[in-house]
N, C-alpha and C. Protein backbone atom coordinates (compact mmCIF):
# COMPACT_ATOMS: atom_id res chain seq x y z
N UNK A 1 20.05 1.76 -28.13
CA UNK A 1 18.85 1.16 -27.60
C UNK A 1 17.80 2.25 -27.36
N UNK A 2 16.41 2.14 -27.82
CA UNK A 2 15.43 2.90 -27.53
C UNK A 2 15.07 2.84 -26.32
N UNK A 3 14.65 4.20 -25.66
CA UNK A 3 14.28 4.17 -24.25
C UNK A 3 12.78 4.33 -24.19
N UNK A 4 12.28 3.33 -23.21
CA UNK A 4 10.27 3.20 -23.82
C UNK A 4 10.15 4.56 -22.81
N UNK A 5 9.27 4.78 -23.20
CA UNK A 5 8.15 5.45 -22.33
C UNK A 5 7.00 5.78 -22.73
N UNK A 6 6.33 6.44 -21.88
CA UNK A 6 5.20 6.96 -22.43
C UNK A 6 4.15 8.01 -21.84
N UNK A 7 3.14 8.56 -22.07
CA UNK A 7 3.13 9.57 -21.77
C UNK A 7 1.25 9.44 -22.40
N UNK A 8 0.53 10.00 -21.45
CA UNK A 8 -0.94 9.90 -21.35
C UNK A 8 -1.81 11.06 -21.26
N UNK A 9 -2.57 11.46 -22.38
CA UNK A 9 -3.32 12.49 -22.45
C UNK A 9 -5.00 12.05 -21.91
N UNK A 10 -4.89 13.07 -21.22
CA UNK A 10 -6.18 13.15 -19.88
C UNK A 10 -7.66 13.82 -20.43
N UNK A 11 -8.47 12.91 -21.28
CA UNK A 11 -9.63 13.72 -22.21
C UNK A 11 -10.48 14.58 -21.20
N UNK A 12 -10.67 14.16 -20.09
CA UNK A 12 -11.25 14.90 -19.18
C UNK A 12 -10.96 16.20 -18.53
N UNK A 13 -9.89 16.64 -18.12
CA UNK A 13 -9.01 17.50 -18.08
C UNK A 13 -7.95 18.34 -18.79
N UNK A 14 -7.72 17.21 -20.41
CA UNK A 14 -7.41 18.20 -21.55
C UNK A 14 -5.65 18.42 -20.92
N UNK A 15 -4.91 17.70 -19.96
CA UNK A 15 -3.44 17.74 -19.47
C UNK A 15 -3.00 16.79 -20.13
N UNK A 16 -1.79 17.07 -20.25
CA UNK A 16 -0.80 15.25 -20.26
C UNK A 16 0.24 15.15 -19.34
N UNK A 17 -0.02 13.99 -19.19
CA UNK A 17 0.62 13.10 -17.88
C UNK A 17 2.09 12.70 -18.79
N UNK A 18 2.75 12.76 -18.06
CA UNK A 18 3.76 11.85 -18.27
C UNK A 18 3.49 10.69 -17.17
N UNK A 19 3.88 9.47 -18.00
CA UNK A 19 3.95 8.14 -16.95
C UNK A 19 4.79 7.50 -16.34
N UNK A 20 5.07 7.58 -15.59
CA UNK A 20 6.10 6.71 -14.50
C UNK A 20 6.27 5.29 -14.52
N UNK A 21 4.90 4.76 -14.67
CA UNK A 21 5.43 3.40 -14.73
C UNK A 21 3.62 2.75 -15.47
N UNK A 22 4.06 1.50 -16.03
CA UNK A 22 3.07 1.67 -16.57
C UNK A 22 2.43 -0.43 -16.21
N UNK A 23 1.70 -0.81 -15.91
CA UNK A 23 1.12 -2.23 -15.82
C UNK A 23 0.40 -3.00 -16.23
N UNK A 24 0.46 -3.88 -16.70
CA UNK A 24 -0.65 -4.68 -17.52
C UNK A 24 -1.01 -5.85 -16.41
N UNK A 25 -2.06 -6.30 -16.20
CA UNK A 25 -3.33 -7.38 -15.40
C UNK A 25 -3.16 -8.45 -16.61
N UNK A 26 -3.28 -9.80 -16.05
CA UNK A 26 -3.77 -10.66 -16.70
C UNK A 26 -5.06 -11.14 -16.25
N UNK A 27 -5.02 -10.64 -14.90
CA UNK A 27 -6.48 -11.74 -13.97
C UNK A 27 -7.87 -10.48 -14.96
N UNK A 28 -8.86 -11.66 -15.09
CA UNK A 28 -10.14 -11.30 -15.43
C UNK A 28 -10.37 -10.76 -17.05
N UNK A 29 -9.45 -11.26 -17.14
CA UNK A 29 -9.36 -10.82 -18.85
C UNK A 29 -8.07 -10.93 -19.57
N UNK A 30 -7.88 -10.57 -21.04
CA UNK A 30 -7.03 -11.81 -22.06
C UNK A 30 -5.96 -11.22 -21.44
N UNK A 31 -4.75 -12.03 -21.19
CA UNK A 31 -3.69 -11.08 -20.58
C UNK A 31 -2.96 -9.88 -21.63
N UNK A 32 -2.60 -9.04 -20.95
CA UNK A 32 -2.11 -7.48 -21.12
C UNK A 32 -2.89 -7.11 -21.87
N UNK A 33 -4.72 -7.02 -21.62
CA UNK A 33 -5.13 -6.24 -22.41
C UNK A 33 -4.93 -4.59 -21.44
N UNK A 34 -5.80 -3.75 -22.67
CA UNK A 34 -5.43 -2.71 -22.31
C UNK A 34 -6.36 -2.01 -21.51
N UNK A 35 -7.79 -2.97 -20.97
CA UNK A 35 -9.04 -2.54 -20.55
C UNK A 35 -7.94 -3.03 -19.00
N UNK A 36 -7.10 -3.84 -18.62
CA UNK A 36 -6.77 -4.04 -17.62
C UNK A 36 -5.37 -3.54 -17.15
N UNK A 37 -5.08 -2.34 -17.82
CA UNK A 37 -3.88 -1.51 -17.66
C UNK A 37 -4.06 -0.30 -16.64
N UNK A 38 -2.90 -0.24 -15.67
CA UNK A 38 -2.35 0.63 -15.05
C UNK A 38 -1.38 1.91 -15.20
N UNK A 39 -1.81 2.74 -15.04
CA UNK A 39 -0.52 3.91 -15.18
C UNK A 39 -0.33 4.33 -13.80
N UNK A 40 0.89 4.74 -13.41
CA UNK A 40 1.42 6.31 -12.54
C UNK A 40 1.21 7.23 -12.74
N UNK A 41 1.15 8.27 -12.43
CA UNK A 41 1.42 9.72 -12.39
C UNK A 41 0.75 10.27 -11.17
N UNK A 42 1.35 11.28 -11.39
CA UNK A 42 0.82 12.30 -10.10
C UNK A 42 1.29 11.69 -8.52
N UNK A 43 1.69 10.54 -8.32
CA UNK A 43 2.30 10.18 -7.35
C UNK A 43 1.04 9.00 -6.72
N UNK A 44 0.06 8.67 -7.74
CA UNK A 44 -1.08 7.70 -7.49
C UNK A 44 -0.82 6.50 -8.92
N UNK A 45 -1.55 5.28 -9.06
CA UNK A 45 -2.43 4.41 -9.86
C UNK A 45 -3.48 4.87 -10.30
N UNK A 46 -3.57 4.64 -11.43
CA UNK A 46 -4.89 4.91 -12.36
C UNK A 46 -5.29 3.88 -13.40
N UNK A 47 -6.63 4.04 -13.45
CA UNK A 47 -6.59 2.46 -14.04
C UNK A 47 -6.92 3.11 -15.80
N UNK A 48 -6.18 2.56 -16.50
CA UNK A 48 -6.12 3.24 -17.99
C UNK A 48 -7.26 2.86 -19.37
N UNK A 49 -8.31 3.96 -18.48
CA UNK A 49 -9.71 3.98 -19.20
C UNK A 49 -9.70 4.13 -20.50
N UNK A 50 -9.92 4.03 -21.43
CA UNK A 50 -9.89 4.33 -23.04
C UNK A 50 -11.05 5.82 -23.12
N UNK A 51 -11.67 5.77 -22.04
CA UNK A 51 -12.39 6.97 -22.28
C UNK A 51 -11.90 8.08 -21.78
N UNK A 52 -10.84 8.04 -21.02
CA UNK A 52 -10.31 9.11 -19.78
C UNK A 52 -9.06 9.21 -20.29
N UNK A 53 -8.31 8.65 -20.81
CA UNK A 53 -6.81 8.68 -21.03
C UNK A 53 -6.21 7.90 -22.56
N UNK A 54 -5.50 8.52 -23.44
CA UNK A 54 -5.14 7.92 -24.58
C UNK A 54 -3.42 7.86 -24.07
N UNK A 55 -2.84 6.52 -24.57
CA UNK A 55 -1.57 6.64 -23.86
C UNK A 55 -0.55 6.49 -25.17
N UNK A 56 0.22 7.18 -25.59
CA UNK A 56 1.39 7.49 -26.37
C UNK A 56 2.57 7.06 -26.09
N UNK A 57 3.09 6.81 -27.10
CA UNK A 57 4.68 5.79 -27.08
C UNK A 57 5.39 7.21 -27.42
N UNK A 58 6.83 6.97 -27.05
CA UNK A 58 7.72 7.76 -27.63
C UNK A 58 8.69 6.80 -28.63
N UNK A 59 8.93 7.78 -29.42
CA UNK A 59 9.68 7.00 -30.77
C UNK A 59 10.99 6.73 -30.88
N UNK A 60 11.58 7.57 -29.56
CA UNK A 60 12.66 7.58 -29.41
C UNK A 60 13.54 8.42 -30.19
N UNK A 61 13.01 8.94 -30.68
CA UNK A 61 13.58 10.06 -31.46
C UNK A 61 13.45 11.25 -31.42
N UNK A 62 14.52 12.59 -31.35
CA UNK A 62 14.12 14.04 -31.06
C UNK A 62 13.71 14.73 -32.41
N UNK A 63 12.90 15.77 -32.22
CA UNK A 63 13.09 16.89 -33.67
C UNK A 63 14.53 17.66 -33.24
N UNK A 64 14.42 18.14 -34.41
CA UNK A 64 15.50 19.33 -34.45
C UNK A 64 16.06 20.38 -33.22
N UNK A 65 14.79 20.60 -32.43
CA UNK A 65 14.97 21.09 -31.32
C UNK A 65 15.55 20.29 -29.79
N UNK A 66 15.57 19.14 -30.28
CA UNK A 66 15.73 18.10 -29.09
C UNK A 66 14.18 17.83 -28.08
N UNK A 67 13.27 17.92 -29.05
CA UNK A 67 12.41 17.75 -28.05
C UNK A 67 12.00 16.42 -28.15
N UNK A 68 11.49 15.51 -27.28
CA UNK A 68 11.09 14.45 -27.68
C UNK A 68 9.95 13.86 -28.56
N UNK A 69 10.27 12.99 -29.61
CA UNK A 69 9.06 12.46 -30.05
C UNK A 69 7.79 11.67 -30.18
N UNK A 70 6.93 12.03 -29.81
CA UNK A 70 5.52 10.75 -29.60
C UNK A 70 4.80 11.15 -30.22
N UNK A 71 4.08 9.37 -30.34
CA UNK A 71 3.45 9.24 -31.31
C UNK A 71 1.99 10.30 -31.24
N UNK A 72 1.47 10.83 -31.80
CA UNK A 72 0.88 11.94 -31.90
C UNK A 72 1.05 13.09 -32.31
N UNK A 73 2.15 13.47 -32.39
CA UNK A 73 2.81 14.71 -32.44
C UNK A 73 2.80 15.41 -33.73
N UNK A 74 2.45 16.31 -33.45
CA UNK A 74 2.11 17.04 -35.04
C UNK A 74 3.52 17.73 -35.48
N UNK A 75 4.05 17.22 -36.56
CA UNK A 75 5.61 17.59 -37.26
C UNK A 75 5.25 18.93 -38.27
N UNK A 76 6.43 19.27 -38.80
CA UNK A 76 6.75 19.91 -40.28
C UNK A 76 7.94 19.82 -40.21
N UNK A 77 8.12 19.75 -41.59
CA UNK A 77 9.71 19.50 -42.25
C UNK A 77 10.12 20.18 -43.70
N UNK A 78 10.83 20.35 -44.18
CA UNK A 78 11.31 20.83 -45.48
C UNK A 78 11.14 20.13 -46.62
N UNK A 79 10.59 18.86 -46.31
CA UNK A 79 11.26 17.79 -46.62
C UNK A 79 9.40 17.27 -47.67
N UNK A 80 8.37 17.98 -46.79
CA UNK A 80 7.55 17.31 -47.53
C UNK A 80 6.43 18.75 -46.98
N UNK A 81 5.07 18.79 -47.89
CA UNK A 81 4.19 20.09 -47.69
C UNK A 81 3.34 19.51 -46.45
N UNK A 82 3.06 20.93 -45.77
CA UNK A 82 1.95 20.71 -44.48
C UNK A 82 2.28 19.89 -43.46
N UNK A 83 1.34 19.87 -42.61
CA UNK A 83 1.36 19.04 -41.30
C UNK A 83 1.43 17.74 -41.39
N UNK A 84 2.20 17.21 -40.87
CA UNK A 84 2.51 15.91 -40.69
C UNK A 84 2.16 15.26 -39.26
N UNK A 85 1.96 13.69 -39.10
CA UNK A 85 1.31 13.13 -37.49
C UNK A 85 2.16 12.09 -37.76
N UNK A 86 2.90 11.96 -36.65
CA UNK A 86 3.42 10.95 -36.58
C UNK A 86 2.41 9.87 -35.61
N UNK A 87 3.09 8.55 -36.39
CA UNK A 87 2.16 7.25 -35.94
C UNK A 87 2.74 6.41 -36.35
N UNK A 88 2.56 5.12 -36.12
CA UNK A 88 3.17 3.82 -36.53
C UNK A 88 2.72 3.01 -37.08
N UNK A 89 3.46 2.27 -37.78
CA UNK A 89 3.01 1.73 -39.48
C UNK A 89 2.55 0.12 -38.78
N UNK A 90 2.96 -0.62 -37.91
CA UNK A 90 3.42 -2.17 -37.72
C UNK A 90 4.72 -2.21 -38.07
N UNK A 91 5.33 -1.37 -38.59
CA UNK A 91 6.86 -2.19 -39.29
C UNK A 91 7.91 -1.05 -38.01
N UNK A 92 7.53 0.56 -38.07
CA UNK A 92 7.94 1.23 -37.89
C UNK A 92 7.04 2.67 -37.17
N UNK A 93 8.09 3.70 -36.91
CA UNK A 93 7.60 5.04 -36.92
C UNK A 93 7.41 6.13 -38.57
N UNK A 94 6.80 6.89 -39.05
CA UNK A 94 6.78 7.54 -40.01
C UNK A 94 5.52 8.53 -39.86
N UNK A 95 5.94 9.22 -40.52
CA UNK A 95 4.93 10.57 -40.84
C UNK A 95 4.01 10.47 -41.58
N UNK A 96 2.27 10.71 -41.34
CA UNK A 96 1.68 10.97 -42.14
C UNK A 96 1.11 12.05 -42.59
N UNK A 97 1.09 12.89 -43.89
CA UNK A 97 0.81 14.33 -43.96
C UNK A 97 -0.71 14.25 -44.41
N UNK A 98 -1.67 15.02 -43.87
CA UNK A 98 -3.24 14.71 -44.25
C UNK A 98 -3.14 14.88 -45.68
N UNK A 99 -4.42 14.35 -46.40
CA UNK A 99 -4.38 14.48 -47.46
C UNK A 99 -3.18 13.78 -48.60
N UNK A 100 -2.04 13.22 -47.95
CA UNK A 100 -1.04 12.79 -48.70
C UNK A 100 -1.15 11.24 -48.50
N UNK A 101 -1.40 10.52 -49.34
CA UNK A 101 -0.76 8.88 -49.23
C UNK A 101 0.42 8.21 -48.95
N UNK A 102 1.37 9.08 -48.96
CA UNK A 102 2.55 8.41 -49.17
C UNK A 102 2.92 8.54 -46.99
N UNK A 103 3.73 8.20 -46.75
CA UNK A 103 4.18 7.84 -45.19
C UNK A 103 5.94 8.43 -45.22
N UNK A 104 6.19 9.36 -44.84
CA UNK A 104 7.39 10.13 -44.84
C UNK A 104 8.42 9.81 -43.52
N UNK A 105 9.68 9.34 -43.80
CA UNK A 105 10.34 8.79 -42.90
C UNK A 105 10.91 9.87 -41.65
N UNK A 106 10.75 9.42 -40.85
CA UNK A 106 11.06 9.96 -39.41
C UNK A 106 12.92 10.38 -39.48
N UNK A 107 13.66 9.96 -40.67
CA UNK A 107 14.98 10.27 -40.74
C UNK A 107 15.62 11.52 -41.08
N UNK A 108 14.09 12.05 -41.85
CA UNK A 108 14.05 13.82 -41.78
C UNK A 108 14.27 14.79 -40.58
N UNK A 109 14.98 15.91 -41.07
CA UNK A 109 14.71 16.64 -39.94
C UNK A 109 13.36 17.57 -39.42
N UNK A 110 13.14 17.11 -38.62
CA UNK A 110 11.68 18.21 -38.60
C UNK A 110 11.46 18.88 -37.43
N UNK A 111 10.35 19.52 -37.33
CA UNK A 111 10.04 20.05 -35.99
C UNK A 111 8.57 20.30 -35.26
N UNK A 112 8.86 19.43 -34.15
CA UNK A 112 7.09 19.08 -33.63
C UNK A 112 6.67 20.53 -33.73
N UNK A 113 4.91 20.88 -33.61
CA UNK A 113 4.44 22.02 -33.88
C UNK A 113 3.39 21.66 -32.76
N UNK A 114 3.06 20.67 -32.33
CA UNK A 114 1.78 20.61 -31.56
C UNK A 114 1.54 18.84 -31.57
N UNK A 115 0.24 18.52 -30.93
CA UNK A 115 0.04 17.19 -31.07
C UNK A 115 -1.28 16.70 -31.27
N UNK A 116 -1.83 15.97 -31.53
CA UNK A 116 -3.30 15.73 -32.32
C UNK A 116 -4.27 16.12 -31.18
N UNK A 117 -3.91 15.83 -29.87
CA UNK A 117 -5.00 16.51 -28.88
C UNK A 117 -4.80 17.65 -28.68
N UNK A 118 -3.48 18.81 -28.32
CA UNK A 118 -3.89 19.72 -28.18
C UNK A 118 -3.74 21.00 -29.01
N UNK A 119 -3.80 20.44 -30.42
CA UNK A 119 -3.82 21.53 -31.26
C UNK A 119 -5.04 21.51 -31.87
N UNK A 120 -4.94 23.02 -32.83
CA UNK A 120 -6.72 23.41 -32.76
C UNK A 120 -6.72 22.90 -34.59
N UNK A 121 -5.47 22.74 -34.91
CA UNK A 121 -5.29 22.33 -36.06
C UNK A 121 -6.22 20.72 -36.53
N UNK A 122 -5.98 20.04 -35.31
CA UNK A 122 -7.33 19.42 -36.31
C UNK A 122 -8.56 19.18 -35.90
């Protein structure tokens, strides 16, 4: 069984949060949108701005190193050339390498290098 979580990068401050717990509102708008979402961290509520905070799934899956994987996360592998981002298709998790069309499966071994916010790579 996959374990959810997730984990919230702070555009204002340029940190990431890990999230504790996370809430969706139905009152005042379509229910669980995401203009009416809550996060934890830091030991407060925050209300989960699209301008202040981008919030990331984990895939449930480690690289090679055991580190955990989310979606964002900038990969490399043996397996295919250059940087790879992981993201999700609708069906699944998979890799996309810039410049490449094709979507490279997450069953590779690889190893995160950075993540789309805080690397200078893109």
């Amino acid at each position: 069984m996959i374990e959810i979580k997730f984990r919230a990068w702070d555009k204002k401050r340029e940190v990431m949060h890990t999230v504790f717990r996370l809430m969706f509102s139905d009152e005042g708008g379509e229910p669980f949108s995401h203009e009416e979402a809550q996060v934890y961290f830091e030991h407060e509520w925050y209300s989960l701005d699209r301008d202040e905070y981008i919030l990331m799934q984990y895939t449930g899956l480690k690289d090679k190193n055991g580190t955990e994987a989310y979606h964002g996360h900038l990969v490399k592998s043996k397996h295919y050339e250059g940087v790879g981002e992981i993201t999700w298709t609708g069906t699944g998790w998979a890799v996309k390498v810039e410049g490449d069309t094709l979507l490279y499966s997450l069953s590779y071994e690889f190893t995160i290098i950075g993540n789309i916010h805080e690397s200078e790579k893109r």
